[in-house]
Protein backbone atom coordinates (compact mmCIF):
# COMPACT_ATOMS: atom_id res chain seq x y z
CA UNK A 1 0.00 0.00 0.00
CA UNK A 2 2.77 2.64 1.07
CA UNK A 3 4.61 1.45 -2.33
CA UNK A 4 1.35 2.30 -4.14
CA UNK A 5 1.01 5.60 -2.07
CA UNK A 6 4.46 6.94 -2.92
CA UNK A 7 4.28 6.29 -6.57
CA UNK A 8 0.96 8.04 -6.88
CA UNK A 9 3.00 11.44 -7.00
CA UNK A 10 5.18 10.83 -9.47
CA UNK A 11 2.83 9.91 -12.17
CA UNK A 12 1.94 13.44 -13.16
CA UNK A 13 5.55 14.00 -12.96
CA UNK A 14 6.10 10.80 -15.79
CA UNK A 15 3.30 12.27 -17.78
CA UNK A 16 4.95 15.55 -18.30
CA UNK A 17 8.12 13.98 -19.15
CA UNK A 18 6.10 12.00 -22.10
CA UNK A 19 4.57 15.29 -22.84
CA UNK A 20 8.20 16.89 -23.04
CA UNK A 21 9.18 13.89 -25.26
CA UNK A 22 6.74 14.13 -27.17
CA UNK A 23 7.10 17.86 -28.13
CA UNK A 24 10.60 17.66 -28.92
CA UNK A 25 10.20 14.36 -30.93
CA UNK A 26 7.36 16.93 -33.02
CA UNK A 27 9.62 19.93 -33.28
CA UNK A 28 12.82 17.39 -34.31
CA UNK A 29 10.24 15.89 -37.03
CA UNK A 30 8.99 19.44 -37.98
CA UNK A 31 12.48 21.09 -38.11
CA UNK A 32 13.78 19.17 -41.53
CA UNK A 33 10.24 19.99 -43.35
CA UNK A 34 10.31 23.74 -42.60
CA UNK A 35 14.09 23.98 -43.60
CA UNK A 36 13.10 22.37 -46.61
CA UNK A 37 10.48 24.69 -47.15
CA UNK A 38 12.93 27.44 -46.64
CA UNK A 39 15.83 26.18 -49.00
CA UNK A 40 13.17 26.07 -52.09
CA UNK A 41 12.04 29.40 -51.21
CA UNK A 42 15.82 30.32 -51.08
CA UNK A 43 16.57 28.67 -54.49
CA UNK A 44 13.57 29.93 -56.01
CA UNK A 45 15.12 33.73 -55.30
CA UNK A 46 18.73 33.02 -56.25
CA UNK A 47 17.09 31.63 -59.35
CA UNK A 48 15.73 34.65 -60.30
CA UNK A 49 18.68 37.14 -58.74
CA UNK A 50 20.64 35.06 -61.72
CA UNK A 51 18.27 35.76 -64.47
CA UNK A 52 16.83 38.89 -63.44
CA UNK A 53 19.68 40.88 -62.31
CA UNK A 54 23.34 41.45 -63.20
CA UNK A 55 25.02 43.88 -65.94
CA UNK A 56 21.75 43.20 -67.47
CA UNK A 57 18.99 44.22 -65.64
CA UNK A 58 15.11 42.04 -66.81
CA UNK A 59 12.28 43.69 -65.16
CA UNK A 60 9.21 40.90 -64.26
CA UNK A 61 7.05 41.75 -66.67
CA UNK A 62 9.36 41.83 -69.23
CA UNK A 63 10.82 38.22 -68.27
CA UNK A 64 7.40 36.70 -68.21
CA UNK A 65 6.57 38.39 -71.64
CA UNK A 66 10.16 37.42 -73.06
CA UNK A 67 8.70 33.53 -72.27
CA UNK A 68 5.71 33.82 -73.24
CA UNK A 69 7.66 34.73 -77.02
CA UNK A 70 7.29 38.88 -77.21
CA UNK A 71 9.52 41.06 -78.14
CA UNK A 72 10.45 43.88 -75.37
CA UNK A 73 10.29 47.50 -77.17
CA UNK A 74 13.35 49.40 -77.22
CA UNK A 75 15.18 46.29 -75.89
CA UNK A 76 15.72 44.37 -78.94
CA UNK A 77 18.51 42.44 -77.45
CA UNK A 78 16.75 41.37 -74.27
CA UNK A 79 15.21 38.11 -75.95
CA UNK A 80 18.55 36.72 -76.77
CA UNK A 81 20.11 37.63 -73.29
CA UNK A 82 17.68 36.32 -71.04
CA UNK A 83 16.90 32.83 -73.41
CA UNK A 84 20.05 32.19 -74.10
CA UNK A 85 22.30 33.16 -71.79
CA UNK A 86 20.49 34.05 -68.40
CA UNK A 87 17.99 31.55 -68.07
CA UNK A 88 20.04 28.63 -69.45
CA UNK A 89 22.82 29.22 -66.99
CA UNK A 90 20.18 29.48 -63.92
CA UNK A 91 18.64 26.05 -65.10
CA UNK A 92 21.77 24.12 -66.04
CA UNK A 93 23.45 25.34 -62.62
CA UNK A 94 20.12 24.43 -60.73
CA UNK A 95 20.49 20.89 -62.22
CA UNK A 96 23.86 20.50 -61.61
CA UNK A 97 23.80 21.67 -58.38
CA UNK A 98 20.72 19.42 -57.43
CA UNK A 99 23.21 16.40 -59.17
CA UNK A 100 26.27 17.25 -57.25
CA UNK A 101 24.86 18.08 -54.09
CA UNK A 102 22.79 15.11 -53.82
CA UNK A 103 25.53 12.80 -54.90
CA UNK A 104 27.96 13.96 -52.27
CA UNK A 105 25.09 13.43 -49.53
CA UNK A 106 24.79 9.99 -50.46
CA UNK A 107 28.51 9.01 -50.56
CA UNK A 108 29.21 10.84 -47.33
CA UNK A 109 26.14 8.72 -45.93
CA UNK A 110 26.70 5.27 -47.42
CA UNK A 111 30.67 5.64 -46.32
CA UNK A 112 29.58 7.36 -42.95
CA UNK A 113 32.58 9.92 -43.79
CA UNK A 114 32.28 13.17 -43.86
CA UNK A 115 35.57 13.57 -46.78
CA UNK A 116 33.49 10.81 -48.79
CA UNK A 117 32.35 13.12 -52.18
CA UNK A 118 33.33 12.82 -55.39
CA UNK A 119 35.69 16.28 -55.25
CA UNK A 120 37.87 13.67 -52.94
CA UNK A 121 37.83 10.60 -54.16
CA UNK A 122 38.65 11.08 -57.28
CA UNK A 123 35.80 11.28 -59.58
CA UNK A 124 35.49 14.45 -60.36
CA UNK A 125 39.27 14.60 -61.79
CA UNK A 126 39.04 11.41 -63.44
CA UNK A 127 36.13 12.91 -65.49
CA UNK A 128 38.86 15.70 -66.11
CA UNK A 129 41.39 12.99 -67.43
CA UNK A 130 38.76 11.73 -69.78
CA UNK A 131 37.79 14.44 -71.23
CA UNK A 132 41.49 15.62 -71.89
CA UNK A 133 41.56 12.26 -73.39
CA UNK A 134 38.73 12.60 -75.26
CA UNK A 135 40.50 15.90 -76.48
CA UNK A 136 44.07 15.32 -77.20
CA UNK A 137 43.69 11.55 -78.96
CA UNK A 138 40.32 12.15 -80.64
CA UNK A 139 40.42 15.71 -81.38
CA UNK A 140 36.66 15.47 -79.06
CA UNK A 141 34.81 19.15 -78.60
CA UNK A 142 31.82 20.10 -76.75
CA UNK A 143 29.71 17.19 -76.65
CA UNK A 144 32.62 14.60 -77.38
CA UNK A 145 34.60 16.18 -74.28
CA UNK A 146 31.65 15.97 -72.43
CA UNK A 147 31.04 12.11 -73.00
CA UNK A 148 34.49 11.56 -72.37
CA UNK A 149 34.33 13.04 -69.05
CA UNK A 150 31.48 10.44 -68.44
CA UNK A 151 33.50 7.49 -69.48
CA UNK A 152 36.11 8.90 -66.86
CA UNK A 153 33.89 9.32 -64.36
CA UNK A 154 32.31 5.93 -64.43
CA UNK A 155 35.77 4.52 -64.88
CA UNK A 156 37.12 5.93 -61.59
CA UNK A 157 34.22 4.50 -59.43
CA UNK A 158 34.58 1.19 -61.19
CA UNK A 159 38.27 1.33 -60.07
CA UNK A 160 37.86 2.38 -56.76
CA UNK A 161 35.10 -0.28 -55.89
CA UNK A 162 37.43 -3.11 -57.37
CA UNK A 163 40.37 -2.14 -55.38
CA UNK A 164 38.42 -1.27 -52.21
CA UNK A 165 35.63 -3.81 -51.92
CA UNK A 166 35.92 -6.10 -48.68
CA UNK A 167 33.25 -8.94 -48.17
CA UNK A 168 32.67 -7.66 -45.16
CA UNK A 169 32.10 -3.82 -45.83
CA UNK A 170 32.90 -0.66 -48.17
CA UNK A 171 32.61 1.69 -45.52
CA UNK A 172 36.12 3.11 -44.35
CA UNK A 173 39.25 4.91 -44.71
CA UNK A 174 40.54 2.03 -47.10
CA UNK A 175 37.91 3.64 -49.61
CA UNK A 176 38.96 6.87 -49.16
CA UNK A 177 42.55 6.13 -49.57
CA UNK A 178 42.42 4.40 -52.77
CA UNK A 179 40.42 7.48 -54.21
CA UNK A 180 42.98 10.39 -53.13
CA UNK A 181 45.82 7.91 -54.71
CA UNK A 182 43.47 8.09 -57.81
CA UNK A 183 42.82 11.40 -57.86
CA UNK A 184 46.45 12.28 -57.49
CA UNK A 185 47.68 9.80 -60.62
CA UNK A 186 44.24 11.75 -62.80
CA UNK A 187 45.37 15.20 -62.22
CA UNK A 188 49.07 14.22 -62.89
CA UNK A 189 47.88 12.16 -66.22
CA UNK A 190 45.31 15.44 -67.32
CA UNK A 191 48.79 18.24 -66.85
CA UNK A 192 51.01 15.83 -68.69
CA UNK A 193 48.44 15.56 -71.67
CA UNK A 194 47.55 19.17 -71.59
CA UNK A 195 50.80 19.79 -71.93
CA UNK A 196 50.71 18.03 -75.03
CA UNK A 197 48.00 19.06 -76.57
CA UNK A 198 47.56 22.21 -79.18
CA UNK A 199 47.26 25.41 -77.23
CA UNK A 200 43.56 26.27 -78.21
CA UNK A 201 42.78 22.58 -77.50
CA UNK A 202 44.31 22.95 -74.16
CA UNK A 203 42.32 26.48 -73.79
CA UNK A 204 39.04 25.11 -73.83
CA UNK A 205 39.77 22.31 -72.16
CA UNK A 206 40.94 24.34 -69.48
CA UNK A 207 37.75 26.48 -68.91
CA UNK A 208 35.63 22.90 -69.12
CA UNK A 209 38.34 20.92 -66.50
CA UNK A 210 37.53 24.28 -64.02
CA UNK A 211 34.06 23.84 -64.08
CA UNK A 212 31.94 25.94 -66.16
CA UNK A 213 28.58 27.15 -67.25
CA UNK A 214 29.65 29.05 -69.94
CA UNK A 215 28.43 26.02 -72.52
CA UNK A 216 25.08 26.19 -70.75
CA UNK A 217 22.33 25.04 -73.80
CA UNK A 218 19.23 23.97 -73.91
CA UNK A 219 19.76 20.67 -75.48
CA UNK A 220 22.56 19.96 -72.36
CA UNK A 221 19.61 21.17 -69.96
CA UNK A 222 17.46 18.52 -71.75
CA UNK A 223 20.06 15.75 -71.07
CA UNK A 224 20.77 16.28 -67.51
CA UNK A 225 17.37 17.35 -66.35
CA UNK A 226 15.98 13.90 -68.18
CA UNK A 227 18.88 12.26 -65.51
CA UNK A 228 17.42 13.46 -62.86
CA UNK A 229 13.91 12.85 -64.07
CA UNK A 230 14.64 9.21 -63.80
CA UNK A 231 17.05 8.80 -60.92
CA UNK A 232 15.74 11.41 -58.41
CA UNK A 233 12.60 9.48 -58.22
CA UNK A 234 14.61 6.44 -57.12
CA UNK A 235 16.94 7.70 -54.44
CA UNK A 236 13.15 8.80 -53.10
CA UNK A 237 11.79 5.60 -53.24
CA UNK A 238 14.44 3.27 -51.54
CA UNK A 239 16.02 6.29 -49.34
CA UNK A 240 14.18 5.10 -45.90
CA UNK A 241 16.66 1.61 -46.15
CA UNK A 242 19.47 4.23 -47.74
CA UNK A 243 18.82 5.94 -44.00
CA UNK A 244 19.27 2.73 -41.80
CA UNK A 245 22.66 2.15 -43.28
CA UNK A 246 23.53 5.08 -40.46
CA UNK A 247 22.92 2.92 -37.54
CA UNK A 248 25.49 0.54 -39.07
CA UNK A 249 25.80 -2.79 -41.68
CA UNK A 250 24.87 -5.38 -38.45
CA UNK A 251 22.01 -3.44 -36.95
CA UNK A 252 20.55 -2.56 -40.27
CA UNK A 253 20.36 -5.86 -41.51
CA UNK A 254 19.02 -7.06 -38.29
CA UNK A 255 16.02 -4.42 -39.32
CA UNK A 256 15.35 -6.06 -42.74
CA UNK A 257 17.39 -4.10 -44.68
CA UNK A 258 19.42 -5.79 -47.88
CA UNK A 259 22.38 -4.07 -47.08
CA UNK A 260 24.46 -5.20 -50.13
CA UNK A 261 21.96 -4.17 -52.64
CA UNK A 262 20.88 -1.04 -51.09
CA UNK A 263 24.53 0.23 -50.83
CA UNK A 264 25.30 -0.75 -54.56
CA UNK A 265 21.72 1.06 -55.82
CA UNK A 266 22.89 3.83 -54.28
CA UNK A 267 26.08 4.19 -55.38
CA UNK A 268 25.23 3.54 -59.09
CA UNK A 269 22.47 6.16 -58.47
CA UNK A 270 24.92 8.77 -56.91
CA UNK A 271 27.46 8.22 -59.79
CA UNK A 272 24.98 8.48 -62.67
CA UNK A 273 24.25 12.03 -60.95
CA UNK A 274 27.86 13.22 -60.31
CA UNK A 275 28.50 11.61 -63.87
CA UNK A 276 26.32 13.58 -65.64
CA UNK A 277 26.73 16.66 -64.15
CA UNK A 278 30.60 16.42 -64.77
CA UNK A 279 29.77 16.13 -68.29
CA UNK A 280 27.57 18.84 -68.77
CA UNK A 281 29.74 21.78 -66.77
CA UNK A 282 32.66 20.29 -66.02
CA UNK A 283 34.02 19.39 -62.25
CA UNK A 284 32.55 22.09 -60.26
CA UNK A 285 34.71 21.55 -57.31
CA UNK A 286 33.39 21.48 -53.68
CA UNK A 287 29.74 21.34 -54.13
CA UNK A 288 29.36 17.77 -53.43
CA UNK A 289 31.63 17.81 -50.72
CA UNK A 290 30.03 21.18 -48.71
CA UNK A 291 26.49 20.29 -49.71
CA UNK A 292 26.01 17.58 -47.01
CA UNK A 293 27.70 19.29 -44.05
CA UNK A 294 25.56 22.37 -44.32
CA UNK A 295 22.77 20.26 -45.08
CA UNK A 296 23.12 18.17 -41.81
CA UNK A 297 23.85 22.06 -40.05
CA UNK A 298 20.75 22.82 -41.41
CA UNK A 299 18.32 20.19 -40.23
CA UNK A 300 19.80 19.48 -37.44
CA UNK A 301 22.67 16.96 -37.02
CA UNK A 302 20.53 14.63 -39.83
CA UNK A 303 21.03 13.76 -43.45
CA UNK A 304 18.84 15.19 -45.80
CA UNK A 305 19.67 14.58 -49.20
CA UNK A 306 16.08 16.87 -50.36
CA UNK A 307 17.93 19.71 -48.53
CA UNK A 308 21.82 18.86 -49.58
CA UNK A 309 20.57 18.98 -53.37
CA UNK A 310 18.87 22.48 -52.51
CA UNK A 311 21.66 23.37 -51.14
CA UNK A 312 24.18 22.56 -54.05
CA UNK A 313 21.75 24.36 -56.45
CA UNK A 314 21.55 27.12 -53.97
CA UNK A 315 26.01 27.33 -54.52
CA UNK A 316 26.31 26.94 -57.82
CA UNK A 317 23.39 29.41 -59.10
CA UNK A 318 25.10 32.06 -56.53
CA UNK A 319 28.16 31.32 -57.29
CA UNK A 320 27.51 31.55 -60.94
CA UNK A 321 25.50 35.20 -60.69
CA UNK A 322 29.66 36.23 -58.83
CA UNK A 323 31.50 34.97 -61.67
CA UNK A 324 29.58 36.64 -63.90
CA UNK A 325 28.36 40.10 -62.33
CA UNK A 326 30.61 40.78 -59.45
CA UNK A 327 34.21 39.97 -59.86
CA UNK A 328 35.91 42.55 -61.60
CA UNK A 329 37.74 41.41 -64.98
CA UNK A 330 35.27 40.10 -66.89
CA UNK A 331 32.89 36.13 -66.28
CA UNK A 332 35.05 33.86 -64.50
CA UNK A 333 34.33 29.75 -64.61
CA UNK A 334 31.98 29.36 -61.81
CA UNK A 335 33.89 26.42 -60.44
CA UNK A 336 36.56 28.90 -59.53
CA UNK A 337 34.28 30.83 -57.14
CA UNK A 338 33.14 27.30 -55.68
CA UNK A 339 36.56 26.57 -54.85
CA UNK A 340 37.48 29.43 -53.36
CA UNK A 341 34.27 29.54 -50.66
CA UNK A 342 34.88 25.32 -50.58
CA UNK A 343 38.69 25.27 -49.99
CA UNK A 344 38.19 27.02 -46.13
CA UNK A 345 35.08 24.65 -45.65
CA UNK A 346 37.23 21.79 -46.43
CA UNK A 347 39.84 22.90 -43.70
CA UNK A 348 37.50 23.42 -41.44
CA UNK A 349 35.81 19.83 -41.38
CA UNK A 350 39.14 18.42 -41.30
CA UNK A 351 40.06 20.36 -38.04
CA UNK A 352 36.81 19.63 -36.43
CA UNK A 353 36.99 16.33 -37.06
CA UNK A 354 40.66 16.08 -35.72
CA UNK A 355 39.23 17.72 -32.81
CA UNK A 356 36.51 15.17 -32.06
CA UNK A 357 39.16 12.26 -32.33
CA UNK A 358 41.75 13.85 -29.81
């Protein structure tokens, strides 16, 4: 009875603990949704900073009459600025950016690694080595640059898996390791056949191997968004067993998850993305790689691979409006102003995560 007594107290206590639970399990759920919310918003606005603003200035009504296939009085240029320069280099860099950012997200969280993107491993500079190969033994241009890029691309993850791949597990430093000794070997191999290739050869390859929206078209737009037509759809439909790989190979398979096949989906979906992308605008460096960490900044301490492929649109439409409007000296490849806001983020994770170890 006095046991019975002395508990009686501390049930409204209990209860407002499960309340308290309760809330914060809400506002955790809540948190990712509403930051979601907020990154499309945020896209949708750098989208149209990029193809309303700049050197050229496109008032609303004038955009949404250029579209709709009008001529602008006293502006005869302002069809052929906005259609084919403005808005194609908003819509290639939103695809891209949606490619890259959500390819980094998923090789950071299928190698629960934080350096795991394609900027590191390698597979952004072995799409540079093919399409210098594509360029200095078959005389490749534009679209023959850009498939050779692919072929690199797909190459380098082929190579890394083989060389890597334990029975037990992928995940680990072994993985990385192999990819920085790749990526090293590409970027020596791309220099030594630039420097052997014809100097205007070498000249646009150079432009492409920095990353670059300047060949933004329509029918490249239609190629890549068609990509992520079909794979985006995918990653949506499997990601809740992508998600359990976090807790770990053992646990997750103890859950139901095919571990195996989920990882190897998912890494043939992330590479068709990065793939792609590469071959469209060349490797625009750090977008995959900051993408994620933001992302997981962002939401919370989670992975969200909806809000690490706003983000990575969100970068490389920004970054592209800079290169083109705001640095003094005329466009600059967008992949250069990636780099330089990506290289500090890349120190950063490294010290942090030195930090957490000691």
């Amino acid at each position: 009875m006095s046991t019975a007594i002395d508990q009686r107290p501390d049930a409204p206590a209990a209860e407002a603990v499960q309340r308290e639970v309760g809330f914060l399990r809400r506002r955790r759920s809540v948190r990712p949704v509403a930051m979601v919310i907020a990154l499309a918003i945020g896209l949708v606005g750098v989208f149209a900073i990029r193809v309303l603003l700049g050197t050229y200035t496109v008032a609303i009504p004038d955009f949404f009459s250029i579209l709709a296939g009008h001529s602008i009085p006293g502006a005869a240029g302002a069809k052929f600025i906005v259609l084919q320069d403005k808005l194609p280099h908003a819509v290639l860099g939103t695809l891209a950016g949606l490619a890259f950012g959500c390819s980094g997200a998923i090789f950071q969280l299928l190698l629960r690694n934080p350096l795991a993107s394609p900027d590191i491993i390698g597979i952004n500079t072995s799409a540079s080595l093919g399409a210098v190969v594509a360029v200095s033994m078959f005389g490749a241009a534009g679209t023959g640059m850009a498939t050779g890029g692919l072929i690199g691309a797909v190459a380098c993850v082929a190579v890394i898996f083989g060389l890597s791949a334990q029975r037990e597990s992928m995940v680990g430093n072994r993985f990385i390791l192999i990819g920085l000794g790749i990526s090293v070997l590409a970027v020596a191999l791309t220099n030594y056949l630039l420097s052997r290739v014809n100097i205007y050869k070498a000249a646009d390859a150079a432009i492409w191997l920095t990353g670059s929206l300047g060949s933004a078209s329509w029918q490249r737009i239609s190629v890549l968004g068609l990509v992520l037509v079909v794979v985006l759809p995918l990653i949506a439909l499997f990601s809740r067993n992508l998600h359990a790989l976090e807790v770990g190979d053992e646990m997750a398979s103890g859950l139901g998850v095919p571990v195996a096949s989920t990882r190897w989906l998912y890494v043939v979906l992330a590479v068709m993305l990065v793939a792609f992308a590469v071959a469209m605008t060349g490797p625009i460096t750090f977008v995959a790689f900051v993408s994620g960490p933001i992302a997981r900044k962002c939401v919370g301490g989670k992975h969200s691979l909806t809000a690490s492929a706003l983000i990575g649109a969100i970068i490389v439409v920004l970054a592209d409006f800079v290169a083109a409007n705001l640095i003094p000296g005329g466009r600059l490849p967008v992949g250069v102003v990636t780099g330089i806001v990506g290289a500090p983020i890349l120190l950063w994770l490294v010290a942090a995560a030195q930090k957490e170890r000691s």
